[in-house]
C-alpha atoms as a PDB file:
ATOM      1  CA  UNK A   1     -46.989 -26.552   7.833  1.00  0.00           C
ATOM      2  CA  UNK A   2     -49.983 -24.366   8.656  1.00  0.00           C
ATOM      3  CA  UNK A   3     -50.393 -23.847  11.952  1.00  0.00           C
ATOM      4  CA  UNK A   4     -52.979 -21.894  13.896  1.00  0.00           C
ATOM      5  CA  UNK A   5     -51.003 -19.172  15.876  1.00  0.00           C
ATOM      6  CA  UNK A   6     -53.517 -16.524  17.279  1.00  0.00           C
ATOM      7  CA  UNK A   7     -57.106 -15.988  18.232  1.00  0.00           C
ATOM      8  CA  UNK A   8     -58.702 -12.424  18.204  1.00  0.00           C
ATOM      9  CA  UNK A   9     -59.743 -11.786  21.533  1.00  0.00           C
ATOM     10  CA  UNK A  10     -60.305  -7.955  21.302  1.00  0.00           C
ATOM     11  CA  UNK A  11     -59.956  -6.821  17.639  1.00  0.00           C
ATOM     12  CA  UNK A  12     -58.094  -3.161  18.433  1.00  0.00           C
ATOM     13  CA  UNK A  13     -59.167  -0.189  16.354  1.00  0.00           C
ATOM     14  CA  UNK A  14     -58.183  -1.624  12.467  1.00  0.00           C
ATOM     15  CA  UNK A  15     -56.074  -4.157  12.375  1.00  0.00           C
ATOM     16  CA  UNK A  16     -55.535  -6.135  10.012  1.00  0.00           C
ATOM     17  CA  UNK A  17     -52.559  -7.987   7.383  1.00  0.00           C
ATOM     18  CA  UNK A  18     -49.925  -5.739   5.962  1.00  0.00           C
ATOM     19  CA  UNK A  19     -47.416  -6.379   3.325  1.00  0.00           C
ATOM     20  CA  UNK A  20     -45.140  -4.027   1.042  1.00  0.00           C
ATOM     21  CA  UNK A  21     -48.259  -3.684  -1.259  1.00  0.00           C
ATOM     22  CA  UNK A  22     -49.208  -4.414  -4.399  1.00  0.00           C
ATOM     23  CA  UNK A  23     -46.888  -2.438  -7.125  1.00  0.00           C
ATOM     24  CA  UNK A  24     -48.014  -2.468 -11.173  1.00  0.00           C
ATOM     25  CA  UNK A  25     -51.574  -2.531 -10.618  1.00  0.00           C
ATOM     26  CA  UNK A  26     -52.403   1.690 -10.396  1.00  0.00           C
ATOM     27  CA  UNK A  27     -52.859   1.260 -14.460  1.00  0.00           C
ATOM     28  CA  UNK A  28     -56.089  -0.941 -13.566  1.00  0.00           C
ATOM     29  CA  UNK A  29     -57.351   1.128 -11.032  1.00  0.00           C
ATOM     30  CA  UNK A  30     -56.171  -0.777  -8.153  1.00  0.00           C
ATOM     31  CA  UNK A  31     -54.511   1.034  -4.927  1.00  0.00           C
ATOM     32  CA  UNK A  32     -50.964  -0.864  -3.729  1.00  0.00           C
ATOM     33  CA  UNK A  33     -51.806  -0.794  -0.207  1.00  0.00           C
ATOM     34  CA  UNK A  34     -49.681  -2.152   2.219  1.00  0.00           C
ATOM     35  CA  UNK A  35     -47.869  -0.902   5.110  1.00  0.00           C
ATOM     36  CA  UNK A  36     -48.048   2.730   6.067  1.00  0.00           C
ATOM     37  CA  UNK A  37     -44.884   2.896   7.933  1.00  0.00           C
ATOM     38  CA  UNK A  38     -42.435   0.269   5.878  1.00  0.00           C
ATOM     39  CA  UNK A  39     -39.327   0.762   7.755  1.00  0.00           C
ATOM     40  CA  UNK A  40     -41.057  -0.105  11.405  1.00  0.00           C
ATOM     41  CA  UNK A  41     -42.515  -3.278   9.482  1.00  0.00           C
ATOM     42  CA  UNK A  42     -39.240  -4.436   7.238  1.00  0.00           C
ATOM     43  CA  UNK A  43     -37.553  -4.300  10.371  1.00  0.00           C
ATOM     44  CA  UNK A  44     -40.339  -6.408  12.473  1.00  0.00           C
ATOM     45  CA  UNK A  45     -39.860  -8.775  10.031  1.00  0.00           C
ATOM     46  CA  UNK A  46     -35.764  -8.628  10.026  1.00  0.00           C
ATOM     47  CA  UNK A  47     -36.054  -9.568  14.078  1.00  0.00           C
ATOM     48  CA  UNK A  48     -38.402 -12.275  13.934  1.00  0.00           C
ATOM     49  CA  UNK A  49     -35.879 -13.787  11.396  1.00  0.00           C
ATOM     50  CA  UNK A  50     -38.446 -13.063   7.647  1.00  0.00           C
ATOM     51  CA  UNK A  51     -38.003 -11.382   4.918  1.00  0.00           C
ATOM     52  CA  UNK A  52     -38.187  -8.419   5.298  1.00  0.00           C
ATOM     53  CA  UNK A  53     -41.154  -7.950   2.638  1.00  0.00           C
ATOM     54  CA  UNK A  54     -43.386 -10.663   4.792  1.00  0.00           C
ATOM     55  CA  UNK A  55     -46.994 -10.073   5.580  1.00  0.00           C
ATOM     56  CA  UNK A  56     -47.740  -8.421   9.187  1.00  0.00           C
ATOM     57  CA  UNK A  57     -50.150  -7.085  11.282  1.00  0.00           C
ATOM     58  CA  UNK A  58     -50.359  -3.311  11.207  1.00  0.00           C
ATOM     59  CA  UNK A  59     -52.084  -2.310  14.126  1.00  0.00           C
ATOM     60  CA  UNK A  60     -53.845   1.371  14.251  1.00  0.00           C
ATOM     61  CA  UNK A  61     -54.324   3.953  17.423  1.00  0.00           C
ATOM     62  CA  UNK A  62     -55.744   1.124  19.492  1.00  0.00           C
ATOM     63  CA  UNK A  63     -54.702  -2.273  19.774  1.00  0.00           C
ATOM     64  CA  UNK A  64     -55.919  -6.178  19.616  1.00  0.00           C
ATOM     65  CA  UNK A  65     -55.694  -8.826  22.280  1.00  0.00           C
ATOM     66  CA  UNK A  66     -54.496 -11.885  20.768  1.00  0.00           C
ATOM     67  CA  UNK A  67     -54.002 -15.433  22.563  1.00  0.00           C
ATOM     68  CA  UNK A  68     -51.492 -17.331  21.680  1.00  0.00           C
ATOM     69  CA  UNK A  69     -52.323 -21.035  20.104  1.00  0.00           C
ATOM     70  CA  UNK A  70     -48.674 -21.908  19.576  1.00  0.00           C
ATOM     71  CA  UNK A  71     -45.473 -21.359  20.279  1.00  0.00           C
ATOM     72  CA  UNK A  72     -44.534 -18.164  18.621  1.00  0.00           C
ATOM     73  CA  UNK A  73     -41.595 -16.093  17.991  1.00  0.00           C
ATOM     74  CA  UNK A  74     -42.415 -12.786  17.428  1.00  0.00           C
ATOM     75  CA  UNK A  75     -41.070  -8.644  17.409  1.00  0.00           C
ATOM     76  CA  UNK A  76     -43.133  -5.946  17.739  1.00  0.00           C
ATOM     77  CA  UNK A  77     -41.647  -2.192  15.655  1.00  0.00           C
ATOM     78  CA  UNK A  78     -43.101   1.078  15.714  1.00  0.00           C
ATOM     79  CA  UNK A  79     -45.326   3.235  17.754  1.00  0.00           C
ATOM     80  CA  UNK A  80     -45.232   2.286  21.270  1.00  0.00           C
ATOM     81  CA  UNK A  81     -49.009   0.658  22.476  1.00  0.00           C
ATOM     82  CA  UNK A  82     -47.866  -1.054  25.631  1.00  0.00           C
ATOM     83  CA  UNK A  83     -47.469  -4.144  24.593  1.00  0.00           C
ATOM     84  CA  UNK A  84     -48.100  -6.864  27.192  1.00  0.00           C
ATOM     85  CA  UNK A  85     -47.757 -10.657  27.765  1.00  0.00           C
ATOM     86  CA  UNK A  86     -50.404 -11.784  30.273  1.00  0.00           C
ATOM     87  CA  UNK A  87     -50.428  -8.415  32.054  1.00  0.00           C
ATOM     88  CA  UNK A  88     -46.341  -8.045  32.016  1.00  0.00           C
ATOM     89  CA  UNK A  89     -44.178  -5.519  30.065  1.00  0.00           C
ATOM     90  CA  UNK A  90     -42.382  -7.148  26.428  1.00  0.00           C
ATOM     91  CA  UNK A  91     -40.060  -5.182  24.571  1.00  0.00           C
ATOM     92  CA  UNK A  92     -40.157  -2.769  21.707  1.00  0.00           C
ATOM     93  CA  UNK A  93     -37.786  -3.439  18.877  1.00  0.00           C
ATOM     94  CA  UNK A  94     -36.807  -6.952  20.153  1.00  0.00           C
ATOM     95  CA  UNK A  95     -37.883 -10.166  19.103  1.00  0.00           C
ATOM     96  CA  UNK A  96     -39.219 -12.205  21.791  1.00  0.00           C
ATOM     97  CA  UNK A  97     -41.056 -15.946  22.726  1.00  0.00           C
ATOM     98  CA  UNK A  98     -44.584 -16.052  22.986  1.00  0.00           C
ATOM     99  CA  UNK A  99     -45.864 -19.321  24.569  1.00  0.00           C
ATOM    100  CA  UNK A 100     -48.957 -21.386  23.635  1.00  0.00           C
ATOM    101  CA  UNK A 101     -51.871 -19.747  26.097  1.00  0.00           C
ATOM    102  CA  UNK A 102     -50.378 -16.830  26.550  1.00  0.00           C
ATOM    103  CA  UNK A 103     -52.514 -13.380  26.093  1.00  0.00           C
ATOM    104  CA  UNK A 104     -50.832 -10.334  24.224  1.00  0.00           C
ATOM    105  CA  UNK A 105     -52.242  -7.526  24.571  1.00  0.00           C
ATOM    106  CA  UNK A 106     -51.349  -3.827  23.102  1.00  0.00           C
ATOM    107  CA  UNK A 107     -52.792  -0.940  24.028  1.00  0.00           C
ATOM    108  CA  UNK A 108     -53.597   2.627  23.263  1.00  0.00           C
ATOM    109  CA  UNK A 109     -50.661   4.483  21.514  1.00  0.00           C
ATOM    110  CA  UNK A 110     -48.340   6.837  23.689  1.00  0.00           C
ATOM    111  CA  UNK A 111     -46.154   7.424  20.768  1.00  0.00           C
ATOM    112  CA  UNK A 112     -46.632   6.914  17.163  1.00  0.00           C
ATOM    113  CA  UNK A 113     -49.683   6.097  15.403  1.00  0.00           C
ATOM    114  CA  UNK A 114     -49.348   2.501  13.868  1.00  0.00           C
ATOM    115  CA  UNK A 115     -47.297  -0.893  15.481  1.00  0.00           C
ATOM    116  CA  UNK A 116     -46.200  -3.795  13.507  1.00  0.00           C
ATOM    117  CA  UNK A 117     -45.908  -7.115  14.677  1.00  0.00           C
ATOM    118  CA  UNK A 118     -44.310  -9.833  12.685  1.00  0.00           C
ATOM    119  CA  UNK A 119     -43.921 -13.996  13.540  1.00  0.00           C
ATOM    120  CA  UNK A 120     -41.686 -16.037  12.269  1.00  0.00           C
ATOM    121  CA  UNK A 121     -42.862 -17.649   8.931  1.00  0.00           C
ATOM    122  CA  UNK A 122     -45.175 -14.988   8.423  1.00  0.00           C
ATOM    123  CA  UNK A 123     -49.111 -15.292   8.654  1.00  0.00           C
ATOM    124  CA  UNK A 124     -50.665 -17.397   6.348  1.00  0.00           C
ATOM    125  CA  UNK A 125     -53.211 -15.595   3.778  1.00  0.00           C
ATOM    126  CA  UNK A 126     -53.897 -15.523   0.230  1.00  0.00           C
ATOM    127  CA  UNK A 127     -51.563 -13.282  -2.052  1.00  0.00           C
ATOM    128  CA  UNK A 128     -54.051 -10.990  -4.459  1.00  0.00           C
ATOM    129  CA  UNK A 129     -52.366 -10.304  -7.436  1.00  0.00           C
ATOM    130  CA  UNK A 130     -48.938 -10.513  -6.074  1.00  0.00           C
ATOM    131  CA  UNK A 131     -49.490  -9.485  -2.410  1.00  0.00           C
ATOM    132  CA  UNK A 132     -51.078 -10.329   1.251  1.00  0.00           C
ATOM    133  CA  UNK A 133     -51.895  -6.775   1.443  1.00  0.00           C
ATOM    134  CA  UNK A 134     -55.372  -5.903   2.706  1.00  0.00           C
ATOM    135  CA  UNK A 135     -57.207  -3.561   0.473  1.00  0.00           C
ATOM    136  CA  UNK A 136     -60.248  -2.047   2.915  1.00  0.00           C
ATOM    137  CA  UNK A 137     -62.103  -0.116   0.639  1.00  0.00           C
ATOM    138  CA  UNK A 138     -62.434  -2.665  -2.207  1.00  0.00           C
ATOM    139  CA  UNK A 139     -62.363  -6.162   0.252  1.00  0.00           C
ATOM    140  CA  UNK A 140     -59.632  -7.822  -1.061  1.00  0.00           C
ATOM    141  CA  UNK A 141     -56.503  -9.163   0.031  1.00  0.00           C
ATOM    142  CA  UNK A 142     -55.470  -9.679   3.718  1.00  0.00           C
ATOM    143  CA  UNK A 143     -57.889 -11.358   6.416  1.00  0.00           C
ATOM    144  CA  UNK A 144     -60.831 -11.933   3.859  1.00  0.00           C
ATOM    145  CA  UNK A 145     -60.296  -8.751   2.656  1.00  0.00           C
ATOM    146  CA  UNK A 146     -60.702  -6.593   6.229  1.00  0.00           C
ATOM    147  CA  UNK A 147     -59.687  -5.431   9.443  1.00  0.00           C
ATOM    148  CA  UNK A 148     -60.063  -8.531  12.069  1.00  0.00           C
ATOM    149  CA  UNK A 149     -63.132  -9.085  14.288  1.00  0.00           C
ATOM    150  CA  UNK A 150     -63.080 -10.788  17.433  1.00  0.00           C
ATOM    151  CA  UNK A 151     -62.967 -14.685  17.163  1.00  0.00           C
ATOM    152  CA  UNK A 152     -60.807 -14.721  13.885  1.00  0.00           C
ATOM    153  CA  UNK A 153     -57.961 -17.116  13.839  1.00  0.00           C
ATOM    154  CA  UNK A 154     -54.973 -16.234  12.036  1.00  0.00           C
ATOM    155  CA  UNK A 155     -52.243 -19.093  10.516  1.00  0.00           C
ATOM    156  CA  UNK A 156     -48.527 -19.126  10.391  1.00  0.00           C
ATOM    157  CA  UNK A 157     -45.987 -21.704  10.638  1.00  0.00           C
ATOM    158  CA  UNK A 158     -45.189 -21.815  14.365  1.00  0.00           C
ATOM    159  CA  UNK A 159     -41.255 -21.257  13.597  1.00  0.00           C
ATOM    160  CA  UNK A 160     -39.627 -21.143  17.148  1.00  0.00           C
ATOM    161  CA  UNK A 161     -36.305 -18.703  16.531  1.00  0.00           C
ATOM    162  CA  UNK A 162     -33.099 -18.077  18.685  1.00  0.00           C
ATOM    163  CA  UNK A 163     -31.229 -16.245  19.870  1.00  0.00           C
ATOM    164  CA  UNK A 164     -33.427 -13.613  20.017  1.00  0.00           C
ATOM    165  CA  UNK A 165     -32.312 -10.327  18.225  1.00  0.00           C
ATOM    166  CA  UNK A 166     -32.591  -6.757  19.237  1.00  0.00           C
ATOM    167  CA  UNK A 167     -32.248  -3.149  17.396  1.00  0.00           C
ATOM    168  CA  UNK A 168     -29.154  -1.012  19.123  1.00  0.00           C
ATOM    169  CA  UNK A 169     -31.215   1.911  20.482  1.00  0.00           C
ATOM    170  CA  UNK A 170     -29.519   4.427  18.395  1.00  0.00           C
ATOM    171  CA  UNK A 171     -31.359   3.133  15.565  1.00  0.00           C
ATOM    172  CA  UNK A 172     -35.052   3.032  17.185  1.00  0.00           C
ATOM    173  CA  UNK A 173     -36.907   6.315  15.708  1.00  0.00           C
ATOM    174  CA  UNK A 174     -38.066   8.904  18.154  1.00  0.00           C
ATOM    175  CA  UNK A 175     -41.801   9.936  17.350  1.00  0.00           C
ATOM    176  CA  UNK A 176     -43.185  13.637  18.066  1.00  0.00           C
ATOM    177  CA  UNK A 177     -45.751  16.001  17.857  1.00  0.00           C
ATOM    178  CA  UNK A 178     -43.500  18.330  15.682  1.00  0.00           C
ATOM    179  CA  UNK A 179     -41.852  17.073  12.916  1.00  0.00           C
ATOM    180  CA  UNK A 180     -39.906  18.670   9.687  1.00  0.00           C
ATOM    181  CA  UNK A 181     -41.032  16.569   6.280  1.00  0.00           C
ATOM    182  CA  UNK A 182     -38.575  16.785   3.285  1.00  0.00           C
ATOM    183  CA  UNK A 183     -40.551  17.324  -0.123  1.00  0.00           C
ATOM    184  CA  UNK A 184     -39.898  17.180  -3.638  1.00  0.00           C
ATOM    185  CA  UNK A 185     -41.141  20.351  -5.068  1.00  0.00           C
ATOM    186  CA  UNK A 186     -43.490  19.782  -8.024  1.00  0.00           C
ATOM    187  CA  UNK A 187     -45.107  18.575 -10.490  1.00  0.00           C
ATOM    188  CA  UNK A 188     -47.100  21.446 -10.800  1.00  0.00           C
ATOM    189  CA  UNK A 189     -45.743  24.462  -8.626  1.00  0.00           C
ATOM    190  CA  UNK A 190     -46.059  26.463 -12.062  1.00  0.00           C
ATOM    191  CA  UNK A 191     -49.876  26.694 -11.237  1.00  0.00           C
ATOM    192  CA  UNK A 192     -49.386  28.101  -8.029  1.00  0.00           C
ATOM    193  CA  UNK A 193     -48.544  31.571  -6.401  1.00  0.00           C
ATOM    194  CA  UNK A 194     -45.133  32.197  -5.547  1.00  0.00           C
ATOM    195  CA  UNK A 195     -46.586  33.339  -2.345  1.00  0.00           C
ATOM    196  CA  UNK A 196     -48.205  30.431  -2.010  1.00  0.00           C
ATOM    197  CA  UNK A 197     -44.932  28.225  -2.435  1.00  0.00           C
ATOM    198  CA  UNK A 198     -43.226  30.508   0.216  1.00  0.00           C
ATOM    199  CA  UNK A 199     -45.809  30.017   2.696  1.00  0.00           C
ATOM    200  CA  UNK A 200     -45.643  25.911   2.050  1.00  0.00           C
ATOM    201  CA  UNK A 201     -41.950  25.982   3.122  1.00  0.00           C
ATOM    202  CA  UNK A 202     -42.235  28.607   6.169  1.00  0.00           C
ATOM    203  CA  UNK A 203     -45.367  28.107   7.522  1.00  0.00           C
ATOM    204  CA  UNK A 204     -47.105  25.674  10.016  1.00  0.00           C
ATOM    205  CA  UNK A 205     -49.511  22.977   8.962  1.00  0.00           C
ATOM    206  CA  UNK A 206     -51.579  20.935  11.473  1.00  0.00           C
ATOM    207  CA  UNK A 207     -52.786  17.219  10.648  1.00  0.00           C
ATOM    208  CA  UNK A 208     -56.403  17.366  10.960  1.00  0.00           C
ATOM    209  CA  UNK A 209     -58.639  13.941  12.611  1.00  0.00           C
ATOM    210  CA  UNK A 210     -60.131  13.563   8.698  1.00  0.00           C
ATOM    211  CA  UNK A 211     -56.828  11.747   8.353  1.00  0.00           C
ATOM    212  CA  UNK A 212     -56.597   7.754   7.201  1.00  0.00           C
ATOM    213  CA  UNK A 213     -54.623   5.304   5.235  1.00  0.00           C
ATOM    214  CA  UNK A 214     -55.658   6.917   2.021  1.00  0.00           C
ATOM    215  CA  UNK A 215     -54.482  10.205   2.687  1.00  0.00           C
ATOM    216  CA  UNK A 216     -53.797  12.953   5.802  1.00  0.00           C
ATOM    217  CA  UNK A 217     -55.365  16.116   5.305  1.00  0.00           C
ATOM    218  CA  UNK A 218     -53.392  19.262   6.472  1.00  0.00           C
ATOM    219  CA  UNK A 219     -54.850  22.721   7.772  1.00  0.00           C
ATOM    220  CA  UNK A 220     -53.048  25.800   7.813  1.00  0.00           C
ATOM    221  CA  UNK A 221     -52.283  28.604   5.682  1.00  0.00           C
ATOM    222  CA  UNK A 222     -54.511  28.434   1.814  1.00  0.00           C
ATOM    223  CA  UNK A 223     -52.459  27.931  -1.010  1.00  0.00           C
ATOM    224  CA  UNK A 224     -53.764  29.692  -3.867  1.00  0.00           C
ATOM    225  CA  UNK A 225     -53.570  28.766  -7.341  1.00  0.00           C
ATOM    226  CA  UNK A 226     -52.621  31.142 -10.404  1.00  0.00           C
ATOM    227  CA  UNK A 227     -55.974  29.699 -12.598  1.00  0.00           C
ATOM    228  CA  UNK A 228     -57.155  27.628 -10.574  1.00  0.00           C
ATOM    229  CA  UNK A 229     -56.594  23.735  -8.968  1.00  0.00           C
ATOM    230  CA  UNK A 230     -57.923  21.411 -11.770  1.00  0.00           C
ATOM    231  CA  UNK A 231     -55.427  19.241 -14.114  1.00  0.00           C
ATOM    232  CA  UNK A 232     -55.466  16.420 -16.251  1.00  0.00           C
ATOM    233  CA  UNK A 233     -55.777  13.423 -14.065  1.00  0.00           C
ATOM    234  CA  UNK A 234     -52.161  11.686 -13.656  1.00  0.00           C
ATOM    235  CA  UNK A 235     -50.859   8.958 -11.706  1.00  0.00           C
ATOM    236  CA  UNK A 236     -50.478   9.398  -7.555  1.00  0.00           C
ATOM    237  CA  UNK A 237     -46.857   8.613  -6.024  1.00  0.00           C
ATOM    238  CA  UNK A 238     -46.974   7.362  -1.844  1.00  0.00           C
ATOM    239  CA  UNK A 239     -46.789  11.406  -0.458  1.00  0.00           C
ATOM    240  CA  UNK A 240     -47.954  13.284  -3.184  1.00  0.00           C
ATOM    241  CA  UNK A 241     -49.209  16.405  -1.944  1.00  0.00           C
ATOM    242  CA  UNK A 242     -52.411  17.309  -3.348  1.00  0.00           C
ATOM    243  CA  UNK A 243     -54.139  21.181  -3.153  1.00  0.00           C
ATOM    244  CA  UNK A 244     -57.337  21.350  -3.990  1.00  0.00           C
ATOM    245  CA  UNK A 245     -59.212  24.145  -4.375  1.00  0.00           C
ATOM    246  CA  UNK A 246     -59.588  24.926  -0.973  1.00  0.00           C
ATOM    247  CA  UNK A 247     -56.016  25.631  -0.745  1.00  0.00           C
ATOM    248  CA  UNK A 248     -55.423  22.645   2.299  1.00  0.00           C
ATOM    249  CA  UNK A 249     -53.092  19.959   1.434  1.00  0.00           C
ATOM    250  CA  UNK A 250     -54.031  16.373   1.124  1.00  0.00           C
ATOM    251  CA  UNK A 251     -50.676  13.772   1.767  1.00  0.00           C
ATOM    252  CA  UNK A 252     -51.815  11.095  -0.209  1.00  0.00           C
ATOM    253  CA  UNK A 253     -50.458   7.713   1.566  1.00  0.00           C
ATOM    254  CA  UNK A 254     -50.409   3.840   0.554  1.00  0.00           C
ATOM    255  CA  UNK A 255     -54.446   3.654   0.440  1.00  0.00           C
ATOM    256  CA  UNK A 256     -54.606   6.686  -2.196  1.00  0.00           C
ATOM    257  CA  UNK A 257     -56.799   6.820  -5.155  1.00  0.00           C
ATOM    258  CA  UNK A 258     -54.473   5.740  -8.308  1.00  0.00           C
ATOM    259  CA  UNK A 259     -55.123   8.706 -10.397  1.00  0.00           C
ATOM    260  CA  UNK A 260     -55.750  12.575  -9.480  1.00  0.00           C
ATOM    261  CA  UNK A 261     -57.014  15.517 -10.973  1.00  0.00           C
ATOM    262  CA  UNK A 262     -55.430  18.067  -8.475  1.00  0.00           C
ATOM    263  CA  UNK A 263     -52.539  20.011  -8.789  1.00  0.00           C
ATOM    264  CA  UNK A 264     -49.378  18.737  -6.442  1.00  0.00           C
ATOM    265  CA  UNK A 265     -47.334  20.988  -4.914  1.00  0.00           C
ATOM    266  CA  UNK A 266     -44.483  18.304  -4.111  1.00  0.00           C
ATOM    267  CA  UNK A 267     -44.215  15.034  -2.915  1.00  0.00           C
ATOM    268  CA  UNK A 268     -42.635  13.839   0.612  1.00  0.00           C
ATOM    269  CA  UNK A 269     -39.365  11.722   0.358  1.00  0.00           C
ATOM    270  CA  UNK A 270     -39.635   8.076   0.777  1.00  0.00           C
ATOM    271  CA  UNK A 271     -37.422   8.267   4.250  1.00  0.00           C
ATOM    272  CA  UNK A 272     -39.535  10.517   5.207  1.00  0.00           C
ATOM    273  CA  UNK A 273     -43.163   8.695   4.702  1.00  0.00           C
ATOM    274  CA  UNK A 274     -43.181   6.768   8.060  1.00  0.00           C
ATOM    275  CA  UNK A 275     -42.898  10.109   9.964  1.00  0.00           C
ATOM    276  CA  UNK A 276     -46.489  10.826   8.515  1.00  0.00           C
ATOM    277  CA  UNK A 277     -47.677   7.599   9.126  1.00  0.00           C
ATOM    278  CA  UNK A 278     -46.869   7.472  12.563  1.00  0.00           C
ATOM    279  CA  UNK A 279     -48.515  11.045  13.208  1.00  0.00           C
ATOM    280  CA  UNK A 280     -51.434  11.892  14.805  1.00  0.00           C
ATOM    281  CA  UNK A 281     -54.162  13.853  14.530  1.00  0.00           C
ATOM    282  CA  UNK A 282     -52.810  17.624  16.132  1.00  0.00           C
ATOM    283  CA  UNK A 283     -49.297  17.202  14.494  1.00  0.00           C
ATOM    284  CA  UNK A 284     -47.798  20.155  13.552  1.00  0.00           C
ATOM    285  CA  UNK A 285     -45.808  19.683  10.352  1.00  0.00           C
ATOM    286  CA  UNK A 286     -43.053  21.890   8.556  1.00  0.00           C
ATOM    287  CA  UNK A 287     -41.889  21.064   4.984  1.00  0.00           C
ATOM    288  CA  UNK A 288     -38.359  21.528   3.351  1.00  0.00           C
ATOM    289  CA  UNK A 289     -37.777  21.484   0.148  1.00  0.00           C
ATOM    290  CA  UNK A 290     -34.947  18.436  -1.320  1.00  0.00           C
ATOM    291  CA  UNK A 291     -33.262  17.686  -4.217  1.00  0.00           C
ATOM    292  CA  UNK A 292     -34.464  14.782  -6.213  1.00  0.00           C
ATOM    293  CA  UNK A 293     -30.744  13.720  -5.743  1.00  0.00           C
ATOM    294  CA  UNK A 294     -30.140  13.886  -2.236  1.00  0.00           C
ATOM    295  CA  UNK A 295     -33.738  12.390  -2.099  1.00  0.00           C
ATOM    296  CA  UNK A 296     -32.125   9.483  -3.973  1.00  0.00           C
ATOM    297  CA  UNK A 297     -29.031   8.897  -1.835  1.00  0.00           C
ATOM    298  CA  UNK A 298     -31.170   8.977   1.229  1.00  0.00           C
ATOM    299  CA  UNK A 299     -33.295   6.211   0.090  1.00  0.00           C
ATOM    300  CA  UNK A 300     -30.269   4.254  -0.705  1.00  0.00           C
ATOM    301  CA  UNK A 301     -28.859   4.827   2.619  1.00  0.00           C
ATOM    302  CA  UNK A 302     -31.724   3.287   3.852  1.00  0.00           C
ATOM    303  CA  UNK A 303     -32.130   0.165   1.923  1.00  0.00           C
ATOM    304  CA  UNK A 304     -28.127  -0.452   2.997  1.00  0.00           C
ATOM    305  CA  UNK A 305     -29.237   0.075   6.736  1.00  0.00           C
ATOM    306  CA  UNK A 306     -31.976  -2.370   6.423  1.00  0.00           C
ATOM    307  CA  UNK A 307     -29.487  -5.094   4.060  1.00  0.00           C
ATOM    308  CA  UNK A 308     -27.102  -4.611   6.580  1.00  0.00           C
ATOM    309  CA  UNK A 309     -29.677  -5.270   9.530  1.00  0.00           C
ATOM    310  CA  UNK A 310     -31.201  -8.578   7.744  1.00  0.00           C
ATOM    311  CA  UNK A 311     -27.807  -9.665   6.920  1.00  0.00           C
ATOM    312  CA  UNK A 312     -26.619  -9.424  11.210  1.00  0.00           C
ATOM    313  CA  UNK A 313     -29.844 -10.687  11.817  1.00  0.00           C
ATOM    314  CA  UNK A 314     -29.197 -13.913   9.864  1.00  0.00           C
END
């Protein structure tokens, strides 16, 4: 039954209703969205005893206060904001009981970029074309189609869950101001110098603050083109690289435009996306180049980790 479960007290930064997007629609137009970071979230979702692919709140640099109007089990994944109940420390990576009147509140980030926090039975908002996803720059999907504003009210089901389940520390990611991203090389490395290509896999690159859901962009050493940066426009994969003609990169990331007319010099591995979403600005970033196949059997390492983790969970 539809319950009411929170009450915006402080909005936070953006936050707002996150699912794994909307996938099929790019042909119309029409971004997936969805969670930047969609291991921390699947695995939210795993601990408060969902699907994995349920609708959460993806919480951004600074975070809400939200009071509790029921009983709620909950787990919070990702970067670390401080979470709080009613002034008092809760776990990271654990599911935990939030009682009626209760205040949660989550901070600033000290690590990471983006938190996830997932209830039991999921929150309770209209699926656009398939998905709970909130699409910001068009208004759809989500909260009414935005980030939340103070005095919102958000639904669930009120599921109380036990025992309460935990992931084994080994498994909880480390975040840093340095990290190595594995890429794809290509579509297009034809159109650019082999210079250019060497410096992309050697050199430094620095996330810059012009960075948001739709795409980080990168400063460091120009990448020059053999003609120039122009092509004809083409679908966008989650971490396509783009270089446009000012030689920066762009990451394009779950927000992006659907179709591009810049050349891509690779695109970042789908294990490796959440370490770019949970970057900040002033992260220093070195690429390596992958095989497509060992791209593959990473990806498929990780769906087993996260079957295997909803499965102990159950």
């Amino acid at each position: 039954m539809k319950t009411a479960i929170f009450q915006v007290v402080k909005p936070g930064l953006q936050t707002m209703v996150q699912d794994l997007g909307r996938e099929g629609y790019q042909v119309y137009g029409i971004s997936p969205s969805g969670a930047m970071d969609r291991v921390s979230m699947q695995i939210a979702n795993i601990l408060a005893g969902n699907e994995a692919g349920e609708a959460v709140l993806e919480i951004a640099f600074v975070g809400p206060e939200l009071e509790a109007l029921n009983d709620i089990t909950m787990a919070i994944c990702g970067g670390d904001f401080s979470p709080k109940v009613d002034g008092r420390d809760v776990p990271l990576w654990k599911s935990f009981l939030l009682r009626k009147g209760q205040l949660l509140s989550i901070g600033p980030c000290r690590r990471g970029a983006r938190t996830y926090v997932a209830v039991a039975g999921g929150f309770e908002v209209p699926k656009v074309l398939g998905s709970k996803s909130t699409f910001l720059s068009s208004g759809f999907g989500g909260f009414e189609g935005r980030a939340l504003k103070k005095g919102d009210v958000l639904f669930g089901s009120s599921m109380i869950r036990t025992p309460f389940k935990a992931l084994h520390p080994k498994l909880i990611p480390q975040y840093s101001k340095d990290i190595n991203v594995r890429v794809i090389l290509g579509p297009h490395e034809a159109m650019f110098r082999e210079e250019s290509i060497r410096k992309f896999f050697s050199e430094k690159y620095v996330i810059t603050p012009q960075s948001n859901r739709m795409g980080y962009q990168l400063k460091g050493p120009k990448l020059e083109h053999i003609e120039g940066s122009d092509i004809i426009s083409d679908p966008i994969p989650f971490g396509g690289i783009q270089v446009p003609a000012s030689g920066q990169p762009i990451i394009l990331m779950a927000d992006r435009q659907t179709t591009g007319g810049y050349t891509r010099i690779g695109t970042v591995i789908s294990v490796d996306l959440p370490l770019i979403a949970q970057a900040v600005p002033d992260t220093n970033i070195t690429f390596t180049t992958v095989k497509i196949e060992k791209a593959q059997r990473l990806y498929l390492e990780q769906r087993r980790l996260l079957k295997h983790l909803s499965l102990a969970a159950k």
